[in-house]
Protein backbone atom coordinates (compact mmCIF):
# COMPACT_ATOMS: atom_id res chain seq x y z
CA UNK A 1 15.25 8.26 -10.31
CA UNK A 2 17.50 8.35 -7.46
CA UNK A 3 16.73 6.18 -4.69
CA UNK A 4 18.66 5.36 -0.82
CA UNK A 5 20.34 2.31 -0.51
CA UNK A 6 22.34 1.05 2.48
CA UNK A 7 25.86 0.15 2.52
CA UNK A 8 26.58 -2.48 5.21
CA UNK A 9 30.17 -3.65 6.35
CA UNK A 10 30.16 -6.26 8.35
CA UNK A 11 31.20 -5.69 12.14
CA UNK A 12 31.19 -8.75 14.13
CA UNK A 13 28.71 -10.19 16.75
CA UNK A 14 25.90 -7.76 16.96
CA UNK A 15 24.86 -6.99 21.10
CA UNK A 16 22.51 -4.93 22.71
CA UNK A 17 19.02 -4.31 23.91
CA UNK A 18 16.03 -3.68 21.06
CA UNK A 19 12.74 -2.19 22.51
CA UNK A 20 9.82 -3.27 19.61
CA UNK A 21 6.97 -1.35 19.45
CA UNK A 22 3.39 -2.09 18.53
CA UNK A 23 2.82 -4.98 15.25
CA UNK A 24 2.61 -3.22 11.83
CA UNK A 25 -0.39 -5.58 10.70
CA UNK A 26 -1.90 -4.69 14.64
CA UNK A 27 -1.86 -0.65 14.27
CA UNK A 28 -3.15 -0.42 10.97
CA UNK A 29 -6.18 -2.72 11.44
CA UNK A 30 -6.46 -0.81 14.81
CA UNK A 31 -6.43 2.50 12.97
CA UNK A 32 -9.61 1.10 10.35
CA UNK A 33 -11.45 -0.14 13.97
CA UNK A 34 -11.49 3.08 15.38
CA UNK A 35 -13.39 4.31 12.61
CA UNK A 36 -16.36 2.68 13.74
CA UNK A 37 -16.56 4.52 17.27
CA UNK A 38 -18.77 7.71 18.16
CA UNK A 39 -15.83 9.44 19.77
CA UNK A 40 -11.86 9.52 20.10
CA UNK A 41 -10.15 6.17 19.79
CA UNK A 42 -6.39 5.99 21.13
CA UNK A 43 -3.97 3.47 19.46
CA UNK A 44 -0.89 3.90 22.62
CA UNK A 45 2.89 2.20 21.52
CA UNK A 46 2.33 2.79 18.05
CA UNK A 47 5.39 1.91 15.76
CA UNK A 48 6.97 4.86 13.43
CA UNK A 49 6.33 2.57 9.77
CA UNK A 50 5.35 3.51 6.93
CA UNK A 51 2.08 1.61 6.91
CA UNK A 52 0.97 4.19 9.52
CA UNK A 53 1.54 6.79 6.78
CA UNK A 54 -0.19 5.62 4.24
CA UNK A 55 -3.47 4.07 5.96
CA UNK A 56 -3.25 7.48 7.78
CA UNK A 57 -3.23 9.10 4.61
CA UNK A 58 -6.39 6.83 3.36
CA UNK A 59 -8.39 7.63 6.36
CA UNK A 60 -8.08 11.11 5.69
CA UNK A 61 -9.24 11.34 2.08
CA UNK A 62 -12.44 9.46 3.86
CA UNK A 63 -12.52 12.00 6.02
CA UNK A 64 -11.58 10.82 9.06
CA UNK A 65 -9.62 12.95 11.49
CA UNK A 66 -6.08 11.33 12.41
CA UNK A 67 -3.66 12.96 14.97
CA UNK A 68 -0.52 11.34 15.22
CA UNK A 69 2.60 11.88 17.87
CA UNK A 70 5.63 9.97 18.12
CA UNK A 71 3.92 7.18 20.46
CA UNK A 72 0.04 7.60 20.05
CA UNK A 73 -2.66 7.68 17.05
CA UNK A 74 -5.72 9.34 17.30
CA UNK A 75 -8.45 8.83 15.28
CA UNK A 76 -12.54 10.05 15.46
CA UNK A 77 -15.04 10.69 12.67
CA UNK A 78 -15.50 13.42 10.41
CA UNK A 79 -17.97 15.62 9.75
CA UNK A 80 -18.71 14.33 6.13
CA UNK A 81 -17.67 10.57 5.03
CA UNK A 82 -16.72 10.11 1.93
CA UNK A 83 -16.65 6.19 1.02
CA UNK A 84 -14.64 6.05 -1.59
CA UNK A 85 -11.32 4.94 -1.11
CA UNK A 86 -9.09 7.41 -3.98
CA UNK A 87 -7.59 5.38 -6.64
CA UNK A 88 -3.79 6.93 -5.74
CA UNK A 89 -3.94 4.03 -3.11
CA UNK A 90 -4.08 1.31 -4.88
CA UNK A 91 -2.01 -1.39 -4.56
CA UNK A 92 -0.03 0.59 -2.15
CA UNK A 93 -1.17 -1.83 0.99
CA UNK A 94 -3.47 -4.22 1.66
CA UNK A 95 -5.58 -1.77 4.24
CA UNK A 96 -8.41 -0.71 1.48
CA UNK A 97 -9.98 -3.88 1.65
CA UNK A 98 -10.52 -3.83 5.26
CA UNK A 99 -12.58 -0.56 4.65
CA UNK A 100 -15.37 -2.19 2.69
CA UNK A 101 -17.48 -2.93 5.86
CA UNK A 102 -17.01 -0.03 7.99
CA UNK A 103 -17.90 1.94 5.47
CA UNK A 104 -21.25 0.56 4.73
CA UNK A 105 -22.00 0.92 8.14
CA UNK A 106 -21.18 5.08 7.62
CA UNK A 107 -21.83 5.42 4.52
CA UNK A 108 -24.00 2.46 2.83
CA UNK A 109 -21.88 2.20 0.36
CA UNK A 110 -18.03 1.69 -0.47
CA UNK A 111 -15.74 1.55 -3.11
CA UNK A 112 -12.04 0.37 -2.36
CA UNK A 113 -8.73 -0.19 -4.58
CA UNK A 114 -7.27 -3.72 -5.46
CA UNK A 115 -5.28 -4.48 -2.78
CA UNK A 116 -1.83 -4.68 -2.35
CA UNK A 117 0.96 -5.39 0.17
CA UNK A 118 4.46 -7.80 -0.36
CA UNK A 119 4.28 -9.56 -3.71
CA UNK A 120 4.57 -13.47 -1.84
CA UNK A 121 1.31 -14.81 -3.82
CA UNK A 122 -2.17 -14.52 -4.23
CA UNK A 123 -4.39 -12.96 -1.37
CA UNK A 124 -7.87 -13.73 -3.05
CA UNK A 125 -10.29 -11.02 -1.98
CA UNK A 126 -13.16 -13.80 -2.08
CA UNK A 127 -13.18 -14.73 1.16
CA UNK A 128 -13.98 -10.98 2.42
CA UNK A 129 -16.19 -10.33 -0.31
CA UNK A 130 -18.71 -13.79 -0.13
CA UNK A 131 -18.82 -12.87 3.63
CA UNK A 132 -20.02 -9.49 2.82
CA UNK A 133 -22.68 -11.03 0.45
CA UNK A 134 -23.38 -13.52 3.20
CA UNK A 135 -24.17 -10.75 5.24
CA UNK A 136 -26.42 -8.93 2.82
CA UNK A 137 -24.06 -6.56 0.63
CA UNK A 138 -24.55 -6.03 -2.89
CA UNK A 139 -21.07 -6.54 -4.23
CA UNK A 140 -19.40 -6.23 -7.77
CA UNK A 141 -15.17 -6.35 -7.93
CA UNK A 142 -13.67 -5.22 -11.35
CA UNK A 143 -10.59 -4.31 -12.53
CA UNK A 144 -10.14 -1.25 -10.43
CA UNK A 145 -11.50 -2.01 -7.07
CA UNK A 146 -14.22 -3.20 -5.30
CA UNK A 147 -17.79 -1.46 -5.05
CA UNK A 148 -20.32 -2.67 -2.18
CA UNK A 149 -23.76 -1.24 -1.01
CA UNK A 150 -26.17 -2.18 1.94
CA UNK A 151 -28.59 -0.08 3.47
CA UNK A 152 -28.03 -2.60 6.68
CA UNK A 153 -25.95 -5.29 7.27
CA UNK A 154 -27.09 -8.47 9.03
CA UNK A 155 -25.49 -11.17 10.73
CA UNK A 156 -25.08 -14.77 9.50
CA UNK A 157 -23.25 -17.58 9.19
CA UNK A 158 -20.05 -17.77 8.11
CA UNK A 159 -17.37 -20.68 7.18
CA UNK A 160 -13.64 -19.62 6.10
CA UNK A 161 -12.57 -22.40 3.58
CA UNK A 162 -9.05 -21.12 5.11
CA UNK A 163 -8.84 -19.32 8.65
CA UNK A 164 -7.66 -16.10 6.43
CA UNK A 165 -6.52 -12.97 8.84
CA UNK A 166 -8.05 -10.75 6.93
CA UNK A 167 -11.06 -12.48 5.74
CA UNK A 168 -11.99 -12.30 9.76
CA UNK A 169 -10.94 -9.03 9.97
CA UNK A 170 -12.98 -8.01 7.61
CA UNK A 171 -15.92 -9.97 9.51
CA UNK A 172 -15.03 -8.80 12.73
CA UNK A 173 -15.34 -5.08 11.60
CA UNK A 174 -18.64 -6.22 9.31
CA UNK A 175 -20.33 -7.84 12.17
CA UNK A 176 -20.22 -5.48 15.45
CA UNK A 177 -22.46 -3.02 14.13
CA UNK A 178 -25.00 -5.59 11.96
CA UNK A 179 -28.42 -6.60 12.72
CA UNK A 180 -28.45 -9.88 14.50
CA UNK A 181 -25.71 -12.42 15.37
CA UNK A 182 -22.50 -13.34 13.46
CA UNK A 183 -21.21 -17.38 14.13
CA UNK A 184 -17.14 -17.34 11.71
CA UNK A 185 -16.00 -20.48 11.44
CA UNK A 186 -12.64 -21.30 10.69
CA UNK A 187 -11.26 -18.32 12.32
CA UNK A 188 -8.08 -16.69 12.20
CA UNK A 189 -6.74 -16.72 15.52
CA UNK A 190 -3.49 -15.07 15.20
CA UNK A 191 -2.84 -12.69 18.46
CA UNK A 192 -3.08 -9.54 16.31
CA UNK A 193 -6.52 -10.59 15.07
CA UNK A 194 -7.64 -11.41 19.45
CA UNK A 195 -5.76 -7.88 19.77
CA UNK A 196 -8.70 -6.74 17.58
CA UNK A 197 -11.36 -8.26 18.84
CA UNK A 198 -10.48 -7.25 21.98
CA UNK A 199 -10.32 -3.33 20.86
CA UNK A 200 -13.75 -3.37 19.53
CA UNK A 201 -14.98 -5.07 22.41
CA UNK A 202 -13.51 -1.72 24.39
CA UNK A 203 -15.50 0.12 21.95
CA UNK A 204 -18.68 -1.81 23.37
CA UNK A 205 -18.91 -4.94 20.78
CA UNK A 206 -20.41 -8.02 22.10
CA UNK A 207 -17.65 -10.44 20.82
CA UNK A 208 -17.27 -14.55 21.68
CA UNK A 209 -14.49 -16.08 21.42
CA UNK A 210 -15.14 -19.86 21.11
CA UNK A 211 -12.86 -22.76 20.57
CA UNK A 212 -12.51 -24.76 17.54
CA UNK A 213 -11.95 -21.30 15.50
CA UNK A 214 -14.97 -20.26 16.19
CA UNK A 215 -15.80 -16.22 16.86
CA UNK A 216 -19.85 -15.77 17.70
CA UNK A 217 -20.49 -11.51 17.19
CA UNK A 218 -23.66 -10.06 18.55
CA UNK A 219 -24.44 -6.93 16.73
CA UNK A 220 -25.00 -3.63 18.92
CA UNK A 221 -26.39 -0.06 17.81
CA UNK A 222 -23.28 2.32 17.72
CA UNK A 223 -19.63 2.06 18.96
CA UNK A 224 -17.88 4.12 21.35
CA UNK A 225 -14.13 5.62 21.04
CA UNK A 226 -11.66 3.37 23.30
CA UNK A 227 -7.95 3.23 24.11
CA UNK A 228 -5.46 0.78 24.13
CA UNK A 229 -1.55 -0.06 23.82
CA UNK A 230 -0.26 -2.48 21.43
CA UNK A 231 1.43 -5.41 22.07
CA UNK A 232 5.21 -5.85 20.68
CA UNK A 233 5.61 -7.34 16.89
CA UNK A 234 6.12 -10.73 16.88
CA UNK A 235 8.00 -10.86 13.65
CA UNK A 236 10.27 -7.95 14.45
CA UNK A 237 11.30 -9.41 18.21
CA UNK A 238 11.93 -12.91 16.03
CA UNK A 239 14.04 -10.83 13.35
CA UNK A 240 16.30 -9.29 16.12
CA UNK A 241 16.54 -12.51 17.83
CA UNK A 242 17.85 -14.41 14.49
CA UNK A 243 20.13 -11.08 14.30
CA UNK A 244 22.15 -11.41 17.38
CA UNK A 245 22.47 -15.13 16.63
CA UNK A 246 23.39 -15.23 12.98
CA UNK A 247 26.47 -12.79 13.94
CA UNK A 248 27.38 -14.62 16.97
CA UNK A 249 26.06 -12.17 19.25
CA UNK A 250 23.16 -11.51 21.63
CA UNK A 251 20.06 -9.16 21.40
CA UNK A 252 17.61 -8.81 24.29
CA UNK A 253 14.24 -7.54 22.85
CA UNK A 254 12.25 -5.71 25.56
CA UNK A 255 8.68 -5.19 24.55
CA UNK A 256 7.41 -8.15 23.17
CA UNK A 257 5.64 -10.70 25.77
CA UNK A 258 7.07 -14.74 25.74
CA UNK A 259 3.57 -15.99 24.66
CA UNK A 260 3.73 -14.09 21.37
CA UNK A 261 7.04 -16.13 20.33
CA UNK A 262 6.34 -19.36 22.00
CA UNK A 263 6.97 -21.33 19.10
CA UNK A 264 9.67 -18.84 17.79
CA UNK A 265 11.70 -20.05 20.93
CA UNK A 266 11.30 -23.28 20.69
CA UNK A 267 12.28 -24.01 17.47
CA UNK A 268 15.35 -21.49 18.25
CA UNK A 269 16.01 -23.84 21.17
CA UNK A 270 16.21 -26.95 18.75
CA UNK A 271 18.70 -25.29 16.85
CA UNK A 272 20.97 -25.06 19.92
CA UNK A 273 20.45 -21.46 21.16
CA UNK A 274 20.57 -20.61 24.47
CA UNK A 275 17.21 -18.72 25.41
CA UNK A 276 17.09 -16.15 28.38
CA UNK A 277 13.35 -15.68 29.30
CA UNK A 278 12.56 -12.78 31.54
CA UNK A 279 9.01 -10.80 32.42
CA UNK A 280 11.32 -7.95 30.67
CA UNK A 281 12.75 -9.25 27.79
CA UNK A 282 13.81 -12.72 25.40
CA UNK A 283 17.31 -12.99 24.21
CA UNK A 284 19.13 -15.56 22.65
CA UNK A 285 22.80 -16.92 22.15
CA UNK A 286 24.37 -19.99 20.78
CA UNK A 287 28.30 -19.78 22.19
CA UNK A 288 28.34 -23.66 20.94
CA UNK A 289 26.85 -22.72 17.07
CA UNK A 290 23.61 -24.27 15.32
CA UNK A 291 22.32 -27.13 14.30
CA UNK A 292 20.00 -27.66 11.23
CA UNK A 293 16.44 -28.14 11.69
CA UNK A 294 13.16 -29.02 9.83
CA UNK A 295 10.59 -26.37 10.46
CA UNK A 296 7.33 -26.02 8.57
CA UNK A 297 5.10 -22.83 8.91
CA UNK A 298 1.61 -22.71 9.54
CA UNK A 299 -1.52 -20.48 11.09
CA UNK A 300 -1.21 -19.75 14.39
CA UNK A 301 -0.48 -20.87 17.03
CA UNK A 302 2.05 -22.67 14.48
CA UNK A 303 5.73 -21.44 12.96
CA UNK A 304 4.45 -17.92 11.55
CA UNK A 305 5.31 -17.38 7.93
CA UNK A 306 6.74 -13.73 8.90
CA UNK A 307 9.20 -15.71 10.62
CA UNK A 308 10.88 -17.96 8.01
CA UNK A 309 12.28 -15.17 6.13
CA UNK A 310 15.42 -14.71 9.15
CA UNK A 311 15.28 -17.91 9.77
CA UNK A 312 16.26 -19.30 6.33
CA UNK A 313 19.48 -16.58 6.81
CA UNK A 314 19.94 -18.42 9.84
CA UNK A 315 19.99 -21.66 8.88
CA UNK A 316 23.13 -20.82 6.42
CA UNK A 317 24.86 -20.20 9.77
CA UNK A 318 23.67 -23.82 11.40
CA UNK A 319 25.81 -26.55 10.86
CA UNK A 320 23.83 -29.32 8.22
CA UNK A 321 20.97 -29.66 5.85
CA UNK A 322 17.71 -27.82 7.00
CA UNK A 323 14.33 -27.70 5.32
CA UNK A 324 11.67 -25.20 5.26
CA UNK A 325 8.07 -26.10 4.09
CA UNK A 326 5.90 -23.23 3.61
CA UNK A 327 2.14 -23.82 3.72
CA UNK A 328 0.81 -20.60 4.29
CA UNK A 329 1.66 -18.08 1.36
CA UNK A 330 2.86 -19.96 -1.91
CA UNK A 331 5.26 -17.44 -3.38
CA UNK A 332 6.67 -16.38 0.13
CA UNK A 333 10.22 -17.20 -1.06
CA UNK A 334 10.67 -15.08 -3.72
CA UNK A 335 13.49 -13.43 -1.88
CA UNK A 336 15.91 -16.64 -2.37
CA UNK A 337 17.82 -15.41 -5.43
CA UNK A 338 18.78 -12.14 -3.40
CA UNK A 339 20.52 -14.18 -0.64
CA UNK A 340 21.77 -17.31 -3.29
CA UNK A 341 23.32 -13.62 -4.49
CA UNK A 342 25.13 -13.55 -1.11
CA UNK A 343 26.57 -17.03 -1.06
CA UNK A 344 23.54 -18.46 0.84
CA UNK A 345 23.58 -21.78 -0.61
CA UNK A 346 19.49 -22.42 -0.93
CA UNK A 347 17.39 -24.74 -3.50
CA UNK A 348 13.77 -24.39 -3.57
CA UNK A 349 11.63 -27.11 -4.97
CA UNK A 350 7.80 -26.99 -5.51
CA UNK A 351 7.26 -30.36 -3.28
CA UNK A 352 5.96 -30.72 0.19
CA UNK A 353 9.50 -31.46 2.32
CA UNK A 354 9.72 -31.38 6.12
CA UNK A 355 6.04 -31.91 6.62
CA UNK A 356 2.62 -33.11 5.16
CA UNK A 357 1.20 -32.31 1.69
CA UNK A 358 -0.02 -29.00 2.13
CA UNK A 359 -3.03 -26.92 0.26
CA UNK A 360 0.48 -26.18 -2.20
CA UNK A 361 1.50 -30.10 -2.87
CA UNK A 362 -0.30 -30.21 -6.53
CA UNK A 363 0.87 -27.13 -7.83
CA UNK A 364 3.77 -25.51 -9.52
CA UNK A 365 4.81 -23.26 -6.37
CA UNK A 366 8.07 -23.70 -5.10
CA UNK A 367 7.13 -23.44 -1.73
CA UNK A 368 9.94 -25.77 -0.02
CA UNK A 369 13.26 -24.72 0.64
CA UNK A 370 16.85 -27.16 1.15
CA UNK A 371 19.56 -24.77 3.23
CA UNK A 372 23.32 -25.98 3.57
CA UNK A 373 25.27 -24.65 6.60
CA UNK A 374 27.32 -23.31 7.53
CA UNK A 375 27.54 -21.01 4.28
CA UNK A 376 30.22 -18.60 3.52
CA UNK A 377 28.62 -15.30 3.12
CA UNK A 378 29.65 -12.68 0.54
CA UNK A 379 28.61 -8.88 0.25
CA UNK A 380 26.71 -8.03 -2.59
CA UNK A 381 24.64 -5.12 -4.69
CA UNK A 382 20.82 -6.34 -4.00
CA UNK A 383 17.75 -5.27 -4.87
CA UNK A 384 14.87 -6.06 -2.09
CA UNK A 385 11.56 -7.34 -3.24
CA UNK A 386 9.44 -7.02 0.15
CA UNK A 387 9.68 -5.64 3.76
CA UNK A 388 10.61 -9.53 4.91
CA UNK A 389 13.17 -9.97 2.32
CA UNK A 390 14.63 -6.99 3.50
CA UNK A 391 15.26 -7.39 6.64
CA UNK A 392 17.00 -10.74 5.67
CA UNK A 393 19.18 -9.25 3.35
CA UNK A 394 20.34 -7.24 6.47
CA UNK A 395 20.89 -10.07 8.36
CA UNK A 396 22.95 -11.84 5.42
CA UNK A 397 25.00 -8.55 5.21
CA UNK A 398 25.70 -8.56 8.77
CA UNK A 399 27.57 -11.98 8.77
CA UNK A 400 29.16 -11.44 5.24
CA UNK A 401 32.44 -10.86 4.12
CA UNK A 402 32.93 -7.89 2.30
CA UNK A 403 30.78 -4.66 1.72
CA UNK A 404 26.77 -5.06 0.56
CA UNK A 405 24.73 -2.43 -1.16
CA UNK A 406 20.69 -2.64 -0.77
CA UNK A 407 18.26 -0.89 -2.63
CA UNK A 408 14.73 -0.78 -2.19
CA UNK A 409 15.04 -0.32 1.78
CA UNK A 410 11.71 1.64 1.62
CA UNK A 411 10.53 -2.00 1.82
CA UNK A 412 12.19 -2.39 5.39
CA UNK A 413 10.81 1.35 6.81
CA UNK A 414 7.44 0.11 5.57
CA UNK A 415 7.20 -2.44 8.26
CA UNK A 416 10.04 -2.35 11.08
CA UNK A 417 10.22 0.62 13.62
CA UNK A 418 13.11 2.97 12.29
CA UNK A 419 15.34 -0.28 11.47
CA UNK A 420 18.28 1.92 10.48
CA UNK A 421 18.79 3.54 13.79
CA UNK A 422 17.88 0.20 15.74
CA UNK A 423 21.03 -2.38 13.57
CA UNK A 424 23.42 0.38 14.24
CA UNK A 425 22.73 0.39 17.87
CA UNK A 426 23.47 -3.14 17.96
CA UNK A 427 26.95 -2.09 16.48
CA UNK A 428 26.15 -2.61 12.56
CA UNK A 429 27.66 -0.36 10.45
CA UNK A 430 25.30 0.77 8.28
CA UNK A 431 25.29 3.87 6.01
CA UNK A 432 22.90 5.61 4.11
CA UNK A 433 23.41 6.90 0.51
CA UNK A 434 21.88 8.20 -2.32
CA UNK A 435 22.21 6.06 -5.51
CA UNK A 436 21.10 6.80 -9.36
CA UNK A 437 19.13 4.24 -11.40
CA UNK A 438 22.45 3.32 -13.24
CA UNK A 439 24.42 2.38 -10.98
CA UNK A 440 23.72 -1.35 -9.68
């Protein structure tokens, strides 16, 4: 089957101003939220990705109406639900899961698709199906999907053995409309998940946010529709960031606000960049060059996982030894071999390095990463195994010598607001063609 690739020349320091638009994993968890309101819900600063598409899609076959315009989503109930999520989605994302609960609240019953999403390791649906036991669901997973029932759910007590996004997601969305009170413990506390919270709370949910990772939900009768405007993505106005300084350039991203990339810049700082911080926009320069760092990710408000992926591209471009420990996802760095392809000179090792033993230190994932700059990068033909591997590849391409060829760039639309037109604004060149299956 044919398929578009990119074909990237490299074109020296890449400048200019990016404007990022609401998070993929905010508008798509927005978009599964608004089902739950007795009216019209508005999701305002929506990003053109993929994900849009397809949970868009999935809302549909439920029959939920969806309007959407090159800025704004609308979504409001149908007529008729229909709780079964179709089997042509699965695997696609990992979106179906999040239906299970407000579906039972509709419907009383639910059956979703395994889940799917970016191939960087196991995302156990336990954690969101025990808390919908816990809260009085009848619950059996199989091969194909998940099936739930309840005639009424009812709130509980909760404790996340891991402060999972989308295990509180899914108890966020579970708990508004239940009987009784909800206490979650060990809370995800990411700012898309508060994003959330503070959307259903427009649509009239009692919601607590306590410290210690704590989230106390008071059910209510019925939601309302509500409107609100996303926030910028984090991991895109990181990615843009790293893109400017792994060419030697500068990008200002506009759209994103400081306290989503606090640690971002901080660790960019370390590394010898020169930050800008405005109420408008971040940017970031490093006339002197880079220095290597240690950086480890974690939950928030630690080093995001999203983040490492342009970061280990930009360590090849620091001077010295750096070290990435990933604690959060243990096959995040499956993209390595792509950029080893491009001269990035990376070892990964299935140790803890450049922090403590994390939840990974006594199994066989190689989960740590050794990065020698500064490392002469090559163009190459690469396939892309995820949306964040993508966009690195980009990145690598960018500050290589020679010509590189990218497949699988569906990957990048899936998650980045129209990433083609944005790089060659920035003075990439960047070309789309159309390739055959033989030819890489």
């Amino acid at each position: 089957m044919n398929e578009e690739v990119w074909l990237i020349e490299p074109s020296g320091p890449l400048r200019g101003d990016v404007e990022v638009r609401g998070s993929k994993n905010g508008v798509s968890k927005h978009m599964v939220a608004a089902m739950l309101g007795v009216g019209e819900s508005t999701i305002h600063n929506a990003p053109d990705v993929g994900e849009v598409g397809i949970t868009a899609q999935m809302l549909r076959a439920l029959g939920i109406n969806v309007e959407i315009t090159p800025r704004e989503i609308s979504i409001s109930q149908g007529q008729q639900i229909n709780p079964h999520v179709p089997a042509a989605f699965t695997g696609l994302n990992r979106i179906p899961i999040l239906m299970l609960g407000p579906l039972l609240h509709l419907a009383g019953e639910a059956f979703v698709p395994l889940v799917g999403g970016d191939p960087i390791g196991r995302r156990p649906v336990d954690f969101h199906v025990e808390a919908l036991r816990a809260m009085g669901a009848e619950v059996e997973v199989s091969d194909t999907g998940v099936y739930a029932k309840a005639k009424r759910l009812r709130g509980t007590r909760i404790n996340l053995p891991y402060p999972s996004v989308g295990a509180t997601e899914t108890v966020l969305m579970s708990a508004v409309l239940a009987e009784g009170k909800t206490v979650l413990k060990g809370a995800a506390m990411e700012p898309e998940v508060v994003e959330l919270a503070l959307f259903l709370q427009r649509m009239g949910a009692r919601i607590e946010l306590s410290p210690d990772r704590r989230i106390v939900i008071e059910g209510v009768e019925r939601l309302r529709g509500a409107s609100t405007w996303l926030n910028g993505d984090r991991i895109e106005a990181f990615s843009y960031l790293a893109a400017g300084l792994i060419t030697g350039g500068e990008v200002r991203v506009h759209g994103c606000p400081q306290d989503r990339l606090v640690t971002a810049i901080t660790t960019l700082a370390r590394m010898g960049a020169e930050m800008n911080i405005t109420d408008d926009y971040v940017s970031a320069s490093a006339p002197d060059g880079l220095r290597a760092a240690a950086v480890q990710t974690d939950t928030h408000p630690g080093f995001m996982t999203d983040w490492q992926t342009p970061l280990m591209v930009l360590f090849t471009q620091a001077q010295g030894m750096s070290v990435l420990h990933e604690t959060v996802f243990e096959n995040r760095l499956v993209y390595v071999p792509a950029l080893q392809k491009m001269g990035c000179e990376i070892e990964v090792f299935d140790v803890c390095l450049g922090g403590p033993a994390c939840r990974y230190h006594d199994t066989n994932a190689k989960h740590s990463a050794v990065v020698r700059g500064v490392s002469k990068l090559r163009g190459a033909d690469v396939t892309l195994p995820d949306i964040r591997a993508g966009f690195s590849a980009v990145l690598a391409a960018a500050a290589a010598e020679g010509t590189s060829t990218l497949r699988g760039v569906h990957h990048i639309e899936r998650g980045y607001h129209r990433p083609f037109e944005q790089f060659a604004s920035l003075g990439l060149k960047v070309s789309r063609e159309i390739a055959g299956p033989g030819e890489e």
